[in-house]
PDB file of N, CA and C in Angstrom:
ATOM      1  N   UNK A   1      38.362  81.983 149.963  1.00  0.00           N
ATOM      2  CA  UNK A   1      38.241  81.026 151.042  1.00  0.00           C
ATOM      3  C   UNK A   1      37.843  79.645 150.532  1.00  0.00           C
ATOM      4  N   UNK A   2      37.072  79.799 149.518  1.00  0.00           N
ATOM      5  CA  UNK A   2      36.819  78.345 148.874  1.00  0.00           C
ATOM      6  C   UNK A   2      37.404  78.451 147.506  1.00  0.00           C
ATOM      7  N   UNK A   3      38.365  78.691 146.764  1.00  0.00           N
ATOM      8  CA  UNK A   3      38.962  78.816 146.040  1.00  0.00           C
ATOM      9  C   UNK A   3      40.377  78.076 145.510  1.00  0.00           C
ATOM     10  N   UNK A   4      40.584  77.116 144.285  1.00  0.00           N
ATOM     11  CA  UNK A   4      41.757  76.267 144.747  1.00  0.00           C
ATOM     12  C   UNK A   4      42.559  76.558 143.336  1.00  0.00           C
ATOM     13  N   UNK A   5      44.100  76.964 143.954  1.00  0.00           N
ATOM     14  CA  UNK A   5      44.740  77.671 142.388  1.00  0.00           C
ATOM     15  C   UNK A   5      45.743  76.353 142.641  1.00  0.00           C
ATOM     16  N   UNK A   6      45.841  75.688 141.460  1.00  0.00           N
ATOM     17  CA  UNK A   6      46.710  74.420 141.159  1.00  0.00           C
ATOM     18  C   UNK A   6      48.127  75.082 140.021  1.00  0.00           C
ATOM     19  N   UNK A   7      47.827  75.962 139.640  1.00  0.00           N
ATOM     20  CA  UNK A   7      49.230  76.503 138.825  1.00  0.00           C
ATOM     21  C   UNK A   7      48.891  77.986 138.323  1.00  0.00           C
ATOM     22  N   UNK A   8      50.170  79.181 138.531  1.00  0.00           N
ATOM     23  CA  UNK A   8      49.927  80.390 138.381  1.00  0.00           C
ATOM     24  C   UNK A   8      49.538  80.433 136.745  1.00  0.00           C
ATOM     25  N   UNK A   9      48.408  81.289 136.872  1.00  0.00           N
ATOM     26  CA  UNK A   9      47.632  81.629 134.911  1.00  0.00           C
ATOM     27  C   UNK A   9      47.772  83.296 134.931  1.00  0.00           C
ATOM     28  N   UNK A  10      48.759  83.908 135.889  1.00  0.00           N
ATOM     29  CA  UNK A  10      48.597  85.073 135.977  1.00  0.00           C
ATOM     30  C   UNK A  10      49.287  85.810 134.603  1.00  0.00           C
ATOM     31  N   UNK A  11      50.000  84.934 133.675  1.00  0.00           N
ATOM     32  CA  UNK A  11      50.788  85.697 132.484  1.00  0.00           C
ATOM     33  C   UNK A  11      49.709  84.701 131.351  1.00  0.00           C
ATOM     34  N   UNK A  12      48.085  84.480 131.448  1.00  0.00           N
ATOM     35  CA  UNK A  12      47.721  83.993 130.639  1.00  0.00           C
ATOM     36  C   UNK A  12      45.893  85.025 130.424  1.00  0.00           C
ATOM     37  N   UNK A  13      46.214  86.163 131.748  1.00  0.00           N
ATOM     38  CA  UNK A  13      45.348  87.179 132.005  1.00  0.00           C
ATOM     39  C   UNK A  13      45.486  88.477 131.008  1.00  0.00           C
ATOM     40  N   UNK A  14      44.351  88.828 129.773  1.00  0.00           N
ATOM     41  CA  UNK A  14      45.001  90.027 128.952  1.00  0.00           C
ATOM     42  C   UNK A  14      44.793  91.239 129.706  1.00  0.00           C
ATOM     43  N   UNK A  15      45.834  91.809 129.894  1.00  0.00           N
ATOM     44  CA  UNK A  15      46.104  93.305 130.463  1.00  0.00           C
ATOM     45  C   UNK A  15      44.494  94.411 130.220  1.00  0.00           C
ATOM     46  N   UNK A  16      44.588  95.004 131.016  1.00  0.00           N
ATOM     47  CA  UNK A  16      43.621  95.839 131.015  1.00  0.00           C
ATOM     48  C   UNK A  16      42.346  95.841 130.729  1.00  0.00           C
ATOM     49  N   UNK A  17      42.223  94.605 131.446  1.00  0.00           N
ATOM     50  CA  UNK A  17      40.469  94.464 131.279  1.00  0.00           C
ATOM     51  C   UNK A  17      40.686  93.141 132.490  1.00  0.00           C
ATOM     52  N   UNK A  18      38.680  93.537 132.744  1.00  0.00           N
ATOM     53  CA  UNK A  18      38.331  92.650 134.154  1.00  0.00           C
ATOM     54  C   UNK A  18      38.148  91.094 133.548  1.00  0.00           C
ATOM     55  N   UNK A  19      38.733  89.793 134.702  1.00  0.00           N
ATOM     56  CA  UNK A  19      38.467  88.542 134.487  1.00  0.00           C
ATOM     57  C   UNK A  19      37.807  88.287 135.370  1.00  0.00           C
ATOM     58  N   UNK A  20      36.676  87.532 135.002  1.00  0.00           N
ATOM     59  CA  UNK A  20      35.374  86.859 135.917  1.00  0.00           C
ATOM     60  C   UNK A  20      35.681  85.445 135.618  1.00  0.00           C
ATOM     61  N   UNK A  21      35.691  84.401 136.204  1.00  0.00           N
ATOM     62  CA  UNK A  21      34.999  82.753 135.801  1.00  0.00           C
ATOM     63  C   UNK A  21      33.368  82.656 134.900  1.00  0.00           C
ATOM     64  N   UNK A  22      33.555  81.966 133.929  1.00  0.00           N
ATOM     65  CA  UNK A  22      32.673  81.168 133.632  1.00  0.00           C
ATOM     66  C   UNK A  22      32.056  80.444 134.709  1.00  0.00           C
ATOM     67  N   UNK A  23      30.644  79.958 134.535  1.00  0.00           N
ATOM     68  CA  UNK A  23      30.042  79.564 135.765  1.00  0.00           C
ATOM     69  C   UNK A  23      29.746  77.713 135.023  1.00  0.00           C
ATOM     70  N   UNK A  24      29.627  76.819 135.370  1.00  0.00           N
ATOM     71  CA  UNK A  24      29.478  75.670 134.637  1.00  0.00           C
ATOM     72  C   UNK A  24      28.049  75.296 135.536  1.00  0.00           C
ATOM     73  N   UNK A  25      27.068  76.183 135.793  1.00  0.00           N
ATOM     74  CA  UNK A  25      26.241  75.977 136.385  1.00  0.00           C
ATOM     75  C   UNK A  25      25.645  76.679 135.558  1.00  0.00           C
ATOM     76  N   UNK A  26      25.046  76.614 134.412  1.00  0.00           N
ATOM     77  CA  UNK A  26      24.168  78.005 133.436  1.00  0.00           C
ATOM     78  C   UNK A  26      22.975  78.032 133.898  1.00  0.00           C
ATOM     79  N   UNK A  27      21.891  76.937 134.434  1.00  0.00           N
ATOM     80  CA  UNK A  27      20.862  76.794 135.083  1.00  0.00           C
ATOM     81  C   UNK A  27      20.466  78.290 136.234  1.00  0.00           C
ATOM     82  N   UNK A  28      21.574  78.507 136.603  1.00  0.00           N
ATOM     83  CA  UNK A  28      21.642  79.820 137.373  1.00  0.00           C
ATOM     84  C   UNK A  28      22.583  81.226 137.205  1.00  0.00           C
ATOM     85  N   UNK A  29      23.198  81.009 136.753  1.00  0.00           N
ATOM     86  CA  UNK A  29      24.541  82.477 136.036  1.00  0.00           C
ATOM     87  C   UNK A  29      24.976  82.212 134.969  1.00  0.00           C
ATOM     88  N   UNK A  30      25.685  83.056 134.025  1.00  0.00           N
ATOM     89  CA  UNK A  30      26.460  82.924 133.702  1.00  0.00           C
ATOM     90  C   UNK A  30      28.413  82.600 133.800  1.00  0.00           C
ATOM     91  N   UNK A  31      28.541  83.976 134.765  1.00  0.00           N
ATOM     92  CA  UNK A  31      29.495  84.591 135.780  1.00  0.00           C
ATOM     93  C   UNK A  31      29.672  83.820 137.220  1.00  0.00           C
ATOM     94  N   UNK A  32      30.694  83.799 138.005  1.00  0.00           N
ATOM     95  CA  UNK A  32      30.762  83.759 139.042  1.00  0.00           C
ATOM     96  C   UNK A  32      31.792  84.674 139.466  1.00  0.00           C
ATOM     97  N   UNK A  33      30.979  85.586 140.739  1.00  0.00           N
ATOM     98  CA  UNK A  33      32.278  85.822 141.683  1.00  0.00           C
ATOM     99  C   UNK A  33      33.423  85.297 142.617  1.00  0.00           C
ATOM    100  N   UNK A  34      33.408  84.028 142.195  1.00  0.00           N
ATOM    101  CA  UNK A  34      34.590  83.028 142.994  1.00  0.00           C
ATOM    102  C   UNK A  34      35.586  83.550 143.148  1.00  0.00           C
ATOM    103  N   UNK A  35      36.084  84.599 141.594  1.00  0.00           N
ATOM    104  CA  UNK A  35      37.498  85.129 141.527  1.00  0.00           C
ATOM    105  C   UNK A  35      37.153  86.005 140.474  1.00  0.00           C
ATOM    106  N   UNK A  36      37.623  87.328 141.218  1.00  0.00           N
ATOM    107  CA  UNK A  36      37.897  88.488 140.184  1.00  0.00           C
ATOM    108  C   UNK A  36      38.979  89.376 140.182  1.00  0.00           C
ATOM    109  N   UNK A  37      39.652  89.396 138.972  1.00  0.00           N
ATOM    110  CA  UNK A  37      40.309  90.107 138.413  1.00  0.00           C
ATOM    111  C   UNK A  37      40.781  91.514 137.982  1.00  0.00           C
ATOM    112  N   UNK A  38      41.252  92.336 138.154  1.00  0.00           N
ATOM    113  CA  UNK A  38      41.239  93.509 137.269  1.00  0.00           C
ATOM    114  C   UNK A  38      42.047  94.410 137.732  1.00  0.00           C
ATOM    115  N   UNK A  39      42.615  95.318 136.742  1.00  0.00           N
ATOM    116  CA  UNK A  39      43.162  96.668 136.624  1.00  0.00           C
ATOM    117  C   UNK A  39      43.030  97.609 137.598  1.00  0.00           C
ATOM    118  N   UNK A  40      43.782  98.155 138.394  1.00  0.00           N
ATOM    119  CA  UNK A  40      43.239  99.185 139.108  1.00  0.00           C
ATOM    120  C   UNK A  40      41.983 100.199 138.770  1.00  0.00           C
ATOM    121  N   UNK A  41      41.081 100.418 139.244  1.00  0.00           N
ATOM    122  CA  UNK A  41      40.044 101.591 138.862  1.00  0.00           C
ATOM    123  C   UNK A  41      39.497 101.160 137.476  1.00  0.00           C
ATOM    124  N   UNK A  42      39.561  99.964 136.925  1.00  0.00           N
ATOM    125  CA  UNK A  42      38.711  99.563 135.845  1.00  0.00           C
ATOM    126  C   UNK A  42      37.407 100.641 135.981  1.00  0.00           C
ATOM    127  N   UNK A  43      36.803 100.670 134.989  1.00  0.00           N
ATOM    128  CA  UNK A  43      35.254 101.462 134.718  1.00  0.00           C
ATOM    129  C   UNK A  43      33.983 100.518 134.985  1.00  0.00           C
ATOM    130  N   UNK A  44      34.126  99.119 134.954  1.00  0.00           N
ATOM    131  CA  UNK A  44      33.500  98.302 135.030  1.00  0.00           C
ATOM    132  C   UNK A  44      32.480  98.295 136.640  1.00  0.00           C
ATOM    133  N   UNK A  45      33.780  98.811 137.501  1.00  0.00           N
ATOM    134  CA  UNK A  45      33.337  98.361 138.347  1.00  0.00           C
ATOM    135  C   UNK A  45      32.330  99.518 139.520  1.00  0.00           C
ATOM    136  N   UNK A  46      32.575  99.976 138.698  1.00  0.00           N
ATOM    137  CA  UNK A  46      31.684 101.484 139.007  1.00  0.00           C
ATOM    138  C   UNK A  46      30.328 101.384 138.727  1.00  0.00           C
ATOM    139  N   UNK A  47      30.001 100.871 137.097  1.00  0.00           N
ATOM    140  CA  UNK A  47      29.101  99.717 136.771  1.00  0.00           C
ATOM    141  C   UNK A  47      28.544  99.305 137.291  1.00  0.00           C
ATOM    142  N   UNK A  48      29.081  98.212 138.273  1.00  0.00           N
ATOM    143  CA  UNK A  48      28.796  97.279 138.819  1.00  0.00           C
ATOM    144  C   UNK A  48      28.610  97.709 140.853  1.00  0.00           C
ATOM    145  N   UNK A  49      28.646  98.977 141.093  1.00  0.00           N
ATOM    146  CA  UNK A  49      28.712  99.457 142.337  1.00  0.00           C
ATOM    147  C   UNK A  49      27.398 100.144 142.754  1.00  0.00           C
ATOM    148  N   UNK A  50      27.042 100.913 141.145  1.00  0.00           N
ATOM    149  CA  UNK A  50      25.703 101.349 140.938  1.00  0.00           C
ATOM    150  C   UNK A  50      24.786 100.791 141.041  1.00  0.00           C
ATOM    151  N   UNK A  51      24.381  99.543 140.158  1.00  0.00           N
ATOM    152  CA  UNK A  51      23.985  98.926 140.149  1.00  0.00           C
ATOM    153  C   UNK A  51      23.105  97.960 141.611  1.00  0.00           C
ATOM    154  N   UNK A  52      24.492  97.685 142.071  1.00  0.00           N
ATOM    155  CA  UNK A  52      24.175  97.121 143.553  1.00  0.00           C
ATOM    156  C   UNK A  52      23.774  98.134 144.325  1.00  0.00           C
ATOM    157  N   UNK A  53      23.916  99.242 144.098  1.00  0.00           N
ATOM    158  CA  UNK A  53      23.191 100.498 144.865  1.00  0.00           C
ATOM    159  C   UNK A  53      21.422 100.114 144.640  1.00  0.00           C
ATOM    160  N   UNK A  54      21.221 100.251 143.096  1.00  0.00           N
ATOM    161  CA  UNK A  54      19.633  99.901 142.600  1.00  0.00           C
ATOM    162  C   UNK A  54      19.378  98.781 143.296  1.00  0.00           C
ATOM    163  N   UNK A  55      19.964  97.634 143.450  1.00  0.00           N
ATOM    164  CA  UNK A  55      19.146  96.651 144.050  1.00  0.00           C
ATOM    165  C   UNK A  55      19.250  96.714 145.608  1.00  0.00           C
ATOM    166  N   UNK A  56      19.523  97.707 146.406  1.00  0.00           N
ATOM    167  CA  UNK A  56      19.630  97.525 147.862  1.00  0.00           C
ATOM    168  C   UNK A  56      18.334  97.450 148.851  1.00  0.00           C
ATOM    169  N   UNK A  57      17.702  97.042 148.142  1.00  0.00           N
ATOM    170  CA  UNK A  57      15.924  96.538 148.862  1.00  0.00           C
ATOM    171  C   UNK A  57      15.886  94.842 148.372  1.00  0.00           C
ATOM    172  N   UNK A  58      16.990  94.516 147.367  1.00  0.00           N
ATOM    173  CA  UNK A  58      16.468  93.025 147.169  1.00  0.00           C
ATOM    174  C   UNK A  58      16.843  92.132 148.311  1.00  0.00           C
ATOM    175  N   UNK A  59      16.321  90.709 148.482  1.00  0.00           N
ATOM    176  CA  UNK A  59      17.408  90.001 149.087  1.00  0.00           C
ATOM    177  C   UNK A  59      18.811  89.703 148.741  1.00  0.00           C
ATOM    178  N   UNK A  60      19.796  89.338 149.218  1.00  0.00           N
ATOM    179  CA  UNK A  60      21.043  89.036 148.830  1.00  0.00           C
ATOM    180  C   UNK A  60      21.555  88.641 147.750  1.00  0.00           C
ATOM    181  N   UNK A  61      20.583  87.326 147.740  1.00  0.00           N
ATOM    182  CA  UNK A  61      20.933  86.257 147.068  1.00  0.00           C
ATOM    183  C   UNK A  61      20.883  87.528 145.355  1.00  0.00           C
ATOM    184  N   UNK A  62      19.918  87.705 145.182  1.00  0.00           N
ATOM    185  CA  UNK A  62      19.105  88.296 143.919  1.00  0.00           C
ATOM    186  C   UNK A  62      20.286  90.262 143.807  1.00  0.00           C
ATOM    187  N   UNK A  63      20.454  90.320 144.953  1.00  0.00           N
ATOM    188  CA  UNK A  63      21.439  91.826 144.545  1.00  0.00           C
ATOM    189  C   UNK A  63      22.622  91.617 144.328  1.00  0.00           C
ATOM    190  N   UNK A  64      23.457  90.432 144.821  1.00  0.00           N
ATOM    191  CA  UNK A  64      24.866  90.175 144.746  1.00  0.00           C
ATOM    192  C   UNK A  64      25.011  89.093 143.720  1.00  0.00           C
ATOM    193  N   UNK A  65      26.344  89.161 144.033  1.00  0.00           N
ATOM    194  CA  UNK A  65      27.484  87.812 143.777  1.00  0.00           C
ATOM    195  C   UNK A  65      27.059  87.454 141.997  1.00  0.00           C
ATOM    196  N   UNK A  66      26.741  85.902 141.424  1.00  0.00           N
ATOM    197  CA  UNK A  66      26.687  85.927 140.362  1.00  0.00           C
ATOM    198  C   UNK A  66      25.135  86.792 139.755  1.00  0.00           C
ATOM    199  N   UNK A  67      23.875  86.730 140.615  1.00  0.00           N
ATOM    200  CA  UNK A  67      22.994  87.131 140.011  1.00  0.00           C
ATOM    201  C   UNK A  67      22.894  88.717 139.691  1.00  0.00           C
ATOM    202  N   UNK A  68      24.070  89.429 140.191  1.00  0.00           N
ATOM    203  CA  UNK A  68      24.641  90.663 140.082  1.00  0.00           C
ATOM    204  C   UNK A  68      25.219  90.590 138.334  1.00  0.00           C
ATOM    205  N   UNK A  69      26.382  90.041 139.222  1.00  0.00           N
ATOM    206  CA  UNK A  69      27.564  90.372 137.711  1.00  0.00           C
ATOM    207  C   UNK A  69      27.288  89.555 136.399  1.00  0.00           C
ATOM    208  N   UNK A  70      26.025  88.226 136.434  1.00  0.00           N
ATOM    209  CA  UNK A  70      25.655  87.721 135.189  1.00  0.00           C
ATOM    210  C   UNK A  70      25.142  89.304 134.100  1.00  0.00           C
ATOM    211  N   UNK A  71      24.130  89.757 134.977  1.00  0.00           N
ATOM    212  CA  UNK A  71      23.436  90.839 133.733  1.00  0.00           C
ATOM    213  C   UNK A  71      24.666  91.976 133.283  1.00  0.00           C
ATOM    214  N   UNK A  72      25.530  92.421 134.391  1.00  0.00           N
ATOM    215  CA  UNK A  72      26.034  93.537 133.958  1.00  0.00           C
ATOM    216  C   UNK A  72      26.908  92.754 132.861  1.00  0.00           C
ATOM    217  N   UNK A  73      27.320  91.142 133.429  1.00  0.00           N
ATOM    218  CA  UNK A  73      28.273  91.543 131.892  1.00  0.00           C
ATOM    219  C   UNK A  73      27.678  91.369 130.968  1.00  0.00           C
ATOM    220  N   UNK A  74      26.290  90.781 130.656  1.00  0.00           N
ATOM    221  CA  UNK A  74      25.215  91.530 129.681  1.00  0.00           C
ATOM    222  C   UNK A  74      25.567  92.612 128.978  1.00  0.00           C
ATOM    223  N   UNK A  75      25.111  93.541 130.049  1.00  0.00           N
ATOM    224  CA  UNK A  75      24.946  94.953 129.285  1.00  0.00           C
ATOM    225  C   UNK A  75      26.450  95.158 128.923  1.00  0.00           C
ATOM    226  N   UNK A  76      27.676  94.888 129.645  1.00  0.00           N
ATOM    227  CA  UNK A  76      28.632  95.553 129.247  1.00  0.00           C
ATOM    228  C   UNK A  76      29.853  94.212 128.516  1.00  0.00           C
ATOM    229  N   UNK A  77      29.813  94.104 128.016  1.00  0.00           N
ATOM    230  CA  UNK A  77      30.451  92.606 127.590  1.00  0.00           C
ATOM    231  C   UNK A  77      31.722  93.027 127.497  1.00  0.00           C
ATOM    232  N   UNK A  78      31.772  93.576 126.714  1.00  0.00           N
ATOM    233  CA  UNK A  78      33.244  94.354 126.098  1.00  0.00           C
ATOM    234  C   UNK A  78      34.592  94.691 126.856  1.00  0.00           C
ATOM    235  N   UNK A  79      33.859  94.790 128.412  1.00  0.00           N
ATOM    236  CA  UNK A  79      34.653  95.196 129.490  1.00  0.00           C
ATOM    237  C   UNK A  79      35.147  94.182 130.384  1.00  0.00           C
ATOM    238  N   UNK A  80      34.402  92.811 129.998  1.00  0.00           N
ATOM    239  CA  UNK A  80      34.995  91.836 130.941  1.00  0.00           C
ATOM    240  C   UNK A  80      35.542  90.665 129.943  1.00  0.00           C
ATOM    241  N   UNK A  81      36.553  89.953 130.661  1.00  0.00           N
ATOM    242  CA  UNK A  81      36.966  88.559 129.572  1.00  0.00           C
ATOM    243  C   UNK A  81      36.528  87.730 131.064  1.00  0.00           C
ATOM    244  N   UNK A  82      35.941  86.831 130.006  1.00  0.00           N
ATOM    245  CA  UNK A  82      35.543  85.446 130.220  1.00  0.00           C
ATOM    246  C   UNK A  82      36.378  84.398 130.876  1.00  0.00           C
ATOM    247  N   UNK A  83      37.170  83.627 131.783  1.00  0.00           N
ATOM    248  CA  UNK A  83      37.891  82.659 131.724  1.00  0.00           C
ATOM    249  C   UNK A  83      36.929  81.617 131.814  1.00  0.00           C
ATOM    250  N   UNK A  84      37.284  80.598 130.921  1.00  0.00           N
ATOM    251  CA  UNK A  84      36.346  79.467 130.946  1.00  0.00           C
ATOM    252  C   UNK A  84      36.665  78.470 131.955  1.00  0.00           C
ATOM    253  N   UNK A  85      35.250  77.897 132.223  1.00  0.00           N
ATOM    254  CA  UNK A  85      35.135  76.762 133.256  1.00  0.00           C
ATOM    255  C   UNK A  85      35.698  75.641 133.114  1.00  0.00           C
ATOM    256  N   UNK A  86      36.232  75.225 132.113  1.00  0.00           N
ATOM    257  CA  UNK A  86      36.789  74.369 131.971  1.00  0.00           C
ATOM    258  C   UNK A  86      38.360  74.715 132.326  1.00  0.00           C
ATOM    259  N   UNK A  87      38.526  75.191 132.173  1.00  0.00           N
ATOM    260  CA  UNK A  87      40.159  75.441 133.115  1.00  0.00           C
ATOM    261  C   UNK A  87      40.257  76.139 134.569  1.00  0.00           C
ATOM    262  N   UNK A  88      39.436  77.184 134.541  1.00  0.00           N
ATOM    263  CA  UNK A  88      39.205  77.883 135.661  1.00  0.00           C
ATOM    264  C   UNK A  88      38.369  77.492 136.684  1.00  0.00           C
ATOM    265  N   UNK A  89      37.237  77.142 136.310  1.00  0.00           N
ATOM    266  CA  UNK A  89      36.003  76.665 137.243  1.00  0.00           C
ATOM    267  C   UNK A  89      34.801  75.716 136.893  1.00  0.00           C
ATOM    268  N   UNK A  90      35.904  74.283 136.767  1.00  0.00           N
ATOM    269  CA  UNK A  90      34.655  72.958 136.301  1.00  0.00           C
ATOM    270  C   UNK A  90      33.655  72.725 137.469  1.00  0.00           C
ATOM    271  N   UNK A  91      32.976  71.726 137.350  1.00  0.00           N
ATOM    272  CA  UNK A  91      31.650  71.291 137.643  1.00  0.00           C
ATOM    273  C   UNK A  91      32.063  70.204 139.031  1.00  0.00           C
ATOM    274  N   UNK A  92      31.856  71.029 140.275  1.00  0.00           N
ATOM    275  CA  UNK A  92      32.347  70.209 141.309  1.00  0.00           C
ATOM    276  C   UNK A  92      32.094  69.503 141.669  1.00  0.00           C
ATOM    277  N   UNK A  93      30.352  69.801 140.629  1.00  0.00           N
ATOM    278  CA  UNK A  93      29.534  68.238 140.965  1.00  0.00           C
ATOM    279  C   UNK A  93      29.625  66.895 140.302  1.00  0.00           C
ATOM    280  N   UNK A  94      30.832  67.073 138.955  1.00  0.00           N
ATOM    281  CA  UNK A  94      30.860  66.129 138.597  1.00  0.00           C
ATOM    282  C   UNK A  94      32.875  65.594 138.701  1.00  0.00           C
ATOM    283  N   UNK A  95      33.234  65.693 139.759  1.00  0.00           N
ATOM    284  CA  UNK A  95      34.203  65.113 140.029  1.00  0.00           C
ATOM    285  C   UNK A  95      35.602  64.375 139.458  1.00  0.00           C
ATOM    286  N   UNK A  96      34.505  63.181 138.717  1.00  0.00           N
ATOM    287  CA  UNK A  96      35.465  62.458 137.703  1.00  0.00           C
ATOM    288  C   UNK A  96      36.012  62.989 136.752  1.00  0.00           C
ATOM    289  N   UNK A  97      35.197  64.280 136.240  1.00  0.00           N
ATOM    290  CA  UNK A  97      35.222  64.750 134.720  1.00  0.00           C
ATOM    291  C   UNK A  97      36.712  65.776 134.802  1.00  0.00           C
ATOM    292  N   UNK A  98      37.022  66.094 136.281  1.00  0.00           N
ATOM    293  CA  UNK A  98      37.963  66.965 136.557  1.00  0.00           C
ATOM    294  C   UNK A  98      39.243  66.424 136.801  1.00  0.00           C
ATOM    295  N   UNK A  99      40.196  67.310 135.544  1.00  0.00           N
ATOM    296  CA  UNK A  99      41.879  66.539 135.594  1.00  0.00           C
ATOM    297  C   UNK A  99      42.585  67.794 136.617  1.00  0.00           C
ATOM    298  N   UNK A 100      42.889  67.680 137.575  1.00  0.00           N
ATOM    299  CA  UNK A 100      43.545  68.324 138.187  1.00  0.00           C
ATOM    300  C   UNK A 100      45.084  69.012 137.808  1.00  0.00           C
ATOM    301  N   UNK A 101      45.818  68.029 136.992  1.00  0.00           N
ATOM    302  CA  UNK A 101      46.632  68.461 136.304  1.00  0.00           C
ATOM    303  C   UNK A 101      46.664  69.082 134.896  1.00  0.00           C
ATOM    304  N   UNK A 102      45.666  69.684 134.769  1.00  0.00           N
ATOM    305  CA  UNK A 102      44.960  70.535 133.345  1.00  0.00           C
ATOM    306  C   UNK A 102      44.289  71.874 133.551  1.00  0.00           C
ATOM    307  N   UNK A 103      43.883  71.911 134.757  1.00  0.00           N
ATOM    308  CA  UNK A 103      43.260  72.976 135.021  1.00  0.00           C
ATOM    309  C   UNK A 103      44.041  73.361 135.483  1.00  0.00           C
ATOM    310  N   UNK A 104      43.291  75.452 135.912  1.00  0.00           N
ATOM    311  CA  UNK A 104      44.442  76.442 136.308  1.00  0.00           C
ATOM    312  C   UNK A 104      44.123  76.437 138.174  1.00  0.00           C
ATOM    313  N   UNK A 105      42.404  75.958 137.926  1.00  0.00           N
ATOM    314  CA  UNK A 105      42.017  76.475 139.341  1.00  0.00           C
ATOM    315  C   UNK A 105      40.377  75.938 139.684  1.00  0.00           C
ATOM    316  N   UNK A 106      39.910  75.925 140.818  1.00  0.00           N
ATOM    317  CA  UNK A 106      38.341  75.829 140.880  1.00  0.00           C
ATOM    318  C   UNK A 106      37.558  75.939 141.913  1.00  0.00           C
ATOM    319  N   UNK A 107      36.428  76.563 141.911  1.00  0.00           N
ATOM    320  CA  UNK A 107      35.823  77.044 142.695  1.00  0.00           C
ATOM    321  C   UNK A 107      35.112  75.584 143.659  1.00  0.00           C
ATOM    322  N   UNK A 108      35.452  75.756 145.361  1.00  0.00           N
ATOM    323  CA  UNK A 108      35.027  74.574 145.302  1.00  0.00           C
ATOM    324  C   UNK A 108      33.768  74.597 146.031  1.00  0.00           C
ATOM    325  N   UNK A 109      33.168  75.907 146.352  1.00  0.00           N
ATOM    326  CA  UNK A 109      31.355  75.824 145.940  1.00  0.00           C
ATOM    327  C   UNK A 109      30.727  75.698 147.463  1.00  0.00           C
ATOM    328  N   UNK A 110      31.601  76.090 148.161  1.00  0.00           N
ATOM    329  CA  UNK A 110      31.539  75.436 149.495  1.00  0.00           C
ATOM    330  C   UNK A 110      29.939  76.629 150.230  1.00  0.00           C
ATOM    331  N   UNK A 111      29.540  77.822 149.631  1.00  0.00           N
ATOM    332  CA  UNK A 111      28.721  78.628 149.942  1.00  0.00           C
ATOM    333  C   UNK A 111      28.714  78.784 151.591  1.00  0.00           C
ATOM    334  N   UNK A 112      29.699  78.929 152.023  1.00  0.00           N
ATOM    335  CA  UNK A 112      29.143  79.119 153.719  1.00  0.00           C
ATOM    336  C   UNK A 112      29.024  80.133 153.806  1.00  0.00           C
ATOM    337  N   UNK A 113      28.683  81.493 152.793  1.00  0.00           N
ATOM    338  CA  UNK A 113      28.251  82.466 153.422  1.00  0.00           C
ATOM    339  C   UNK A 113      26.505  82.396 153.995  1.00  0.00           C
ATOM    340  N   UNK A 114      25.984  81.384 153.427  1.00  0.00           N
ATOM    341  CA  UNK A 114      24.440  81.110 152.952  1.00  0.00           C
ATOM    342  C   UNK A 114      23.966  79.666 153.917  1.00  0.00           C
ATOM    343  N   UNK A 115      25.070  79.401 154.930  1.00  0.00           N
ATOM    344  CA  UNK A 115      24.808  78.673 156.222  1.00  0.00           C
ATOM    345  C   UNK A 115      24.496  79.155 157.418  1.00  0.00           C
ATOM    346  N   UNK A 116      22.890  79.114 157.641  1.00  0.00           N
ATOM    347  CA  UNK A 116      22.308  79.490 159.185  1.00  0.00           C
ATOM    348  C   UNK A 116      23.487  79.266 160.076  1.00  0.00           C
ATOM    349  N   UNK A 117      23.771  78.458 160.474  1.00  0.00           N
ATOM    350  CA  UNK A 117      24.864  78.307 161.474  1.00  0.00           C
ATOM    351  C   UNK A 117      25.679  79.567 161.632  1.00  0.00           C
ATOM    352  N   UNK A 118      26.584  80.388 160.756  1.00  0.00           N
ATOM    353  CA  UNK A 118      27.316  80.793 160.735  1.00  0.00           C
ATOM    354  C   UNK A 118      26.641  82.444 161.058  1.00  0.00           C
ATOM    355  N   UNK A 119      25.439  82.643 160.733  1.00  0.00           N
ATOM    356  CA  UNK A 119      24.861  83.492 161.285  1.00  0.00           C
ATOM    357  C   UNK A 119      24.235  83.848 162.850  1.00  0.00           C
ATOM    358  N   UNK A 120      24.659  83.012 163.581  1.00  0.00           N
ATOM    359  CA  UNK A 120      24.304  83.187 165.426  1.00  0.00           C
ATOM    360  C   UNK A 120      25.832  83.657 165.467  1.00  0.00           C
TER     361      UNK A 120
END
C-alpha cells in the first residue's frame, strides 16, 4: 500500500531463497517488511511464525514488522538475501539523494497502520 516499484527486478531475485529490503534507517532495523519475497513454503518462515508466537504478550510495535524480522535474520542469515537500500529502499527522508531512474523501488514510509485515526 505504501510501496513504489519504478522497474520490474523480478529476474534480478536469486531463486530459492527469501528477499527482505535493507532498511536505510539502522538507528532502528536492520530489515524491513515493506516487501517480501520468497519461494513457496521457504523454512524461514516458519522461523519467523514461531517466533511471533513467543512474542504474543509484546506490544506490536516490538513483536512485528522490522523489530521481528531484524533479529531472525540474525540468527538465520543464510536463509535470507539482502536487497539493498540503495536500489530497493533509499532514505525518504532525504529526497534529493534519490534518482528515480536508478532505483528498482521504495518504501514510501507512509506507516498508517500506527495512525490513531484509523483505529475508530
Amino acid at each position: 500500500m505504501d510501496y513504489m516499484v519504478y522497474k520490474n527486478f523480478f529476474n534480478e531475485l536469486p531463486d530459492g531463497i527469501v528477499s527482505i529490503p535493507e532498511s536505510p534507517y539502522k538507528w532502528n532495523e536492520h530489515i524491513q517488511n515493506s516487501l517480501m519475497m520468497s519461494p513457496p513454503k521457504h523454512p524461514w518462515w516458519l522461523l519467523v511464525i514461531d517466533e511471533a508466537y513467543n512474542r504474543k504478550t509484546w506490544n506490536v510495535f516490538s513483536a512485528t514488522g522490522p523489530q521481528l524480522l531484524t533479529p531472525m535474520y540474525n540468527k538465520y542469515p543464510k536463509l535470507v538475501n539482502i536487497l539493498s537500500s540503495e536500489l530497493y529502499n533509499p532514505n525518504v527522508y532525504e529526497p534529493n539523494k534519490i534518482d528515480e531512474t536508478k532505483i528498482y523501488s521504495k518504501h514510501l514510509l507512509t506507516t498508517t497502520w500506527s495512525h490513531e485515526d484509523i483505529r475508530k
